[in-house]
C-alpha atoms as a PDB file:
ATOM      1  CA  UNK A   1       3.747  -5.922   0.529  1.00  0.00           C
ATOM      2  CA  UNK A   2       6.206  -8.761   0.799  1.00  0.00           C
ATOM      3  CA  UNK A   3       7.248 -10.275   4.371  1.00  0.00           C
ATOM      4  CA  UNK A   4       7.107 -14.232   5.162  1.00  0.00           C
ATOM      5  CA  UNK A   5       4.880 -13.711   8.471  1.00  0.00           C
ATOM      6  CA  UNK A   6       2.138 -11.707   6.916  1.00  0.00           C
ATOM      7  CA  UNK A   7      -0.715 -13.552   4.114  1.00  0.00           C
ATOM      8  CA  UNK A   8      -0.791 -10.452   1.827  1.00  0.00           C
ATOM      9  CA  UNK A   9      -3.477 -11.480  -0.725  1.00  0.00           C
ATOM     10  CA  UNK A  10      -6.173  -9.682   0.970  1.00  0.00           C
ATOM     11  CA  UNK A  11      -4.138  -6.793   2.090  1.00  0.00           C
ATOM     12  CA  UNK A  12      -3.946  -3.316   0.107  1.00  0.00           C
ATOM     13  CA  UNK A  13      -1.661  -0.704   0.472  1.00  0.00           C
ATOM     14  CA  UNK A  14      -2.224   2.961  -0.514  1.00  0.00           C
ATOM     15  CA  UNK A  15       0.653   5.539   0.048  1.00  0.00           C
ATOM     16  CA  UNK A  16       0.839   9.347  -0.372  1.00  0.00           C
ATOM     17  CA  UNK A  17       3.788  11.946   1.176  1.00  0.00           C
ATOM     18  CA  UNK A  18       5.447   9.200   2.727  1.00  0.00           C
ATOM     19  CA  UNK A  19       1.577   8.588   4.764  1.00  0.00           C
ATOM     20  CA  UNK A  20       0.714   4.797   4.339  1.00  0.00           C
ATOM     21  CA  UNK A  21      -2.986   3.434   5.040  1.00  0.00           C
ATOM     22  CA  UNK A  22      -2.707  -0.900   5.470  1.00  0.00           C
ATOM     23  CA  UNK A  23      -6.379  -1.705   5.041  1.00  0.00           C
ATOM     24  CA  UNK A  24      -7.709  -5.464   4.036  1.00  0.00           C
ATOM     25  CA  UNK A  25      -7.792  -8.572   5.887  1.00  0.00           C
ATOM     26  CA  UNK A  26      -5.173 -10.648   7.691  1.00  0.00           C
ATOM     27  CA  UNK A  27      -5.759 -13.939   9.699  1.00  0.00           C
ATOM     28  CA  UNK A  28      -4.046 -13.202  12.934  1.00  0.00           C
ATOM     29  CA  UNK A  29      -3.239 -10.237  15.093  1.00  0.00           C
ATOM     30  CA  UNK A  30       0.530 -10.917  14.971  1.00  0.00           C
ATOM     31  CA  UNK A  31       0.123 -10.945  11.006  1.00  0.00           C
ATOM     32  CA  UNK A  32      -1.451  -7.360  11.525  1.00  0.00           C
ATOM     33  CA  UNK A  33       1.616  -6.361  13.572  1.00  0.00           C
ATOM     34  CA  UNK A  34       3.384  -7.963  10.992  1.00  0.00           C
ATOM     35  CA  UNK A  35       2.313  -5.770   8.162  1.00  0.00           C
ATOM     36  CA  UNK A  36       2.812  -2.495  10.238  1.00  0.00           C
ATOM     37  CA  UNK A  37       6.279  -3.247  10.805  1.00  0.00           C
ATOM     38  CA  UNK A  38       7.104  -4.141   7.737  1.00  0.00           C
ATOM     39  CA  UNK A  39       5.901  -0.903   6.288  1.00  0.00           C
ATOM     40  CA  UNK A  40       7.516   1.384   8.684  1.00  0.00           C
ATOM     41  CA  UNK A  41      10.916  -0.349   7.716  1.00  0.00           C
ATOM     42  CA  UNK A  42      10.517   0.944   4.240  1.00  0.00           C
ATOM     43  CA  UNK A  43      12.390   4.287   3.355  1.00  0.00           C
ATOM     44  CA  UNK A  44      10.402   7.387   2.949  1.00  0.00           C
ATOM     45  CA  UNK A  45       7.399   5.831   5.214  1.00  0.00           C
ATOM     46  CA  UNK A  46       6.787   8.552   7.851  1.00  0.00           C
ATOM     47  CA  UNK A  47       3.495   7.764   9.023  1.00  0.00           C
ATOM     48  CA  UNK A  48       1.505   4.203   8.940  1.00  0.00           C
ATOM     49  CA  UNK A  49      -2.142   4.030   9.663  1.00  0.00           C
ATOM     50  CA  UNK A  50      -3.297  -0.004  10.496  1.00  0.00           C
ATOM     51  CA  UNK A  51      -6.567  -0.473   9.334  1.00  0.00           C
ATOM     52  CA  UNK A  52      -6.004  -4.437   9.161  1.00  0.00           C
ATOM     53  CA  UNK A  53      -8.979  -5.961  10.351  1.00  0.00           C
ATOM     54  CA  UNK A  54      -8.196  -9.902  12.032  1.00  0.00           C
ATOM     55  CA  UNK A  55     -10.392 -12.526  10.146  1.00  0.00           C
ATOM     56  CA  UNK A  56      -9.475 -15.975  10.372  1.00  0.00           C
ATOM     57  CA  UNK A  57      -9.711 -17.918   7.716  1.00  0.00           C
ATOM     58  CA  UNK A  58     -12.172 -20.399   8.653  1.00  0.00           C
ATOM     59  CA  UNK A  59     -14.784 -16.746   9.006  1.00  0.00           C
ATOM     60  CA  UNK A  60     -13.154 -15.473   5.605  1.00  0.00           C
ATOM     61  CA  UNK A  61     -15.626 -16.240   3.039  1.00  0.00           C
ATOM     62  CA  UNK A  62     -18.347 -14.784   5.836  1.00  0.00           C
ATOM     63  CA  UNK A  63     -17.195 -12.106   6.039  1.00  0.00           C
ATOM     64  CA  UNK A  64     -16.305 -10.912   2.150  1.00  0.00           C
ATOM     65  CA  UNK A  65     -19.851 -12.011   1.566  1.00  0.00           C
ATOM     66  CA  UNK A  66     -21.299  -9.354   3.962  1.00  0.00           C
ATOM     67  CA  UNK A  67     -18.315  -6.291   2.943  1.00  0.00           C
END
């Protein structure tokens, strides 16, 4: 995933029948909304599921220790 509002290093993308499932991390909820529209935009994409969940950064290392 590739947009200049959205911190994709933590965010995975899985796809099937044009169905795609955002799941990861992001540190904001407008970098979540971010990463939904992006992937709607994208041609085939019928269906987008947002599992982003918001962690800020400062929380980050937290919260991957207890995932």
């Amino acid at each position: 995933m590739a947009a200049d509002d959205v911190d994709a290093s933590d965010v995975n993308v899985d796809t099937s029948d044009g169905r795609v499932v955002l799941h990861g991390k992001v540190g904001s909820e407008g970098e979540k909304s971010a990463a939904e529209r992006v992937a709607k935009t994208i041609d085939g994409v019928k269906q987008v599921q947002n599992l982003l969940q918001v962690v800020p950064k400062s929380a980050r290392e937290t919260v991957d220790a207890t995932d």
